[in-house]
Protein backbone atom coordinates (compact mmCIF):
# COMPACT_ATOMS: atom_id res chain seq x y z
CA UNK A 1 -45.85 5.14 49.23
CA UNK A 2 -48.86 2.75 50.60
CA UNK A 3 -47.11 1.47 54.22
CA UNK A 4 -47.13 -1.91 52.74
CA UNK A 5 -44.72 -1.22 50.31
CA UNK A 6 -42.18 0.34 52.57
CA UNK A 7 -39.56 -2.60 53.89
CA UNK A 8 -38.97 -2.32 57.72
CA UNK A 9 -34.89 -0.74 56.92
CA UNK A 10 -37.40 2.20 55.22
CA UNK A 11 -36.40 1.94 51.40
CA UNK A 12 -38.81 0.34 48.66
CA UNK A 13 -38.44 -1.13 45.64
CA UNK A 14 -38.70 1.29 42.02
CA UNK A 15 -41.48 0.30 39.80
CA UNK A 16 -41.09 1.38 36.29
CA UNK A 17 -44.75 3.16 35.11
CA UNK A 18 -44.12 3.86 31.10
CA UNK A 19 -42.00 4.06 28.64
CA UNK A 20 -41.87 8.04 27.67
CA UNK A 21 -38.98 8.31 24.81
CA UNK A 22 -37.30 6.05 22.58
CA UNK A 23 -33.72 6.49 21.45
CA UNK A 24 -30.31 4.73 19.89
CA UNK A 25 -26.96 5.82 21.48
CA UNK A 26 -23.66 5.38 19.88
CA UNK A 27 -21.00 3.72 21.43
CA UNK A 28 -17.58 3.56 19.79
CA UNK A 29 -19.19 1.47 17.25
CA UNK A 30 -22.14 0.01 19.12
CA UNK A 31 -25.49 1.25 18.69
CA UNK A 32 -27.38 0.97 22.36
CA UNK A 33 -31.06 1.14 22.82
CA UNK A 34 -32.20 3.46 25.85
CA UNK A 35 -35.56 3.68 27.03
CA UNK A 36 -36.67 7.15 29.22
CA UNK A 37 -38.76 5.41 31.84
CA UNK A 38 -41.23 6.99 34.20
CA UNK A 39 -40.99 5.82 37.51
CA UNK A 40 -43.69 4.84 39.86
CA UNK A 41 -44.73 7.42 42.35
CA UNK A 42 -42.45 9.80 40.88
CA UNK A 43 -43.00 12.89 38.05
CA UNK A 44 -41.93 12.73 34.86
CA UNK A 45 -39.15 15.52 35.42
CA UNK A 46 -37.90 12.77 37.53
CA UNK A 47 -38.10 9.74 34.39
CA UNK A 48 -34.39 8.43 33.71
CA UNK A 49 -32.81 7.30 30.54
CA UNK A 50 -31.77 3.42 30.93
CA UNK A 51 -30.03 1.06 28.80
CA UNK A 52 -33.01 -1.33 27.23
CA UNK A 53 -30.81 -4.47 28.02
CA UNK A 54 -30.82 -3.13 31.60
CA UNK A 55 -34.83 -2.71 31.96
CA UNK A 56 -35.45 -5.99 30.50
CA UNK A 57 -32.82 -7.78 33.02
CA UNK A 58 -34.16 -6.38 35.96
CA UNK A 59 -37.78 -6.04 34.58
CA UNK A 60 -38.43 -9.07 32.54
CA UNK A 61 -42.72 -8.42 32.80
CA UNK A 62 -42.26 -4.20 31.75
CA UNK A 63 -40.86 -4.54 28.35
CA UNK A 64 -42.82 -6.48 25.44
């Protein structure tokens, strides 16, 4: 990480990179959107699967 990312406690914030995968979880009898993101500085073994609604809350400029 560039040294003006890094806070002074040592940590740093996660910037989602890309979307790599697409898919629709069931619920009970919800259907939930989950995105696999890529994660800045990190390789794609690494990507997570999130909850769409959860990207968009916390990322509001990643998702269109």
């Amino acid at each position: 990480y560039p040294l003006d990312q890094i806070r002074t406690d040592l940590s740093y914030v996660e910037e989602p990179e890309a979307i790599l995968d697409r898919q629709d979880r069931v619920k009970r009898k919800k259907t939930i959107p989950f995105v696999k993101i890529l994660w800045r500085n990190h390789p794609e073994r690494e990507a997570t699967w999130e909850t769409e609604e959860s990207i968009r809350t916390s990322y509001p400029y990643f998702l269109p």
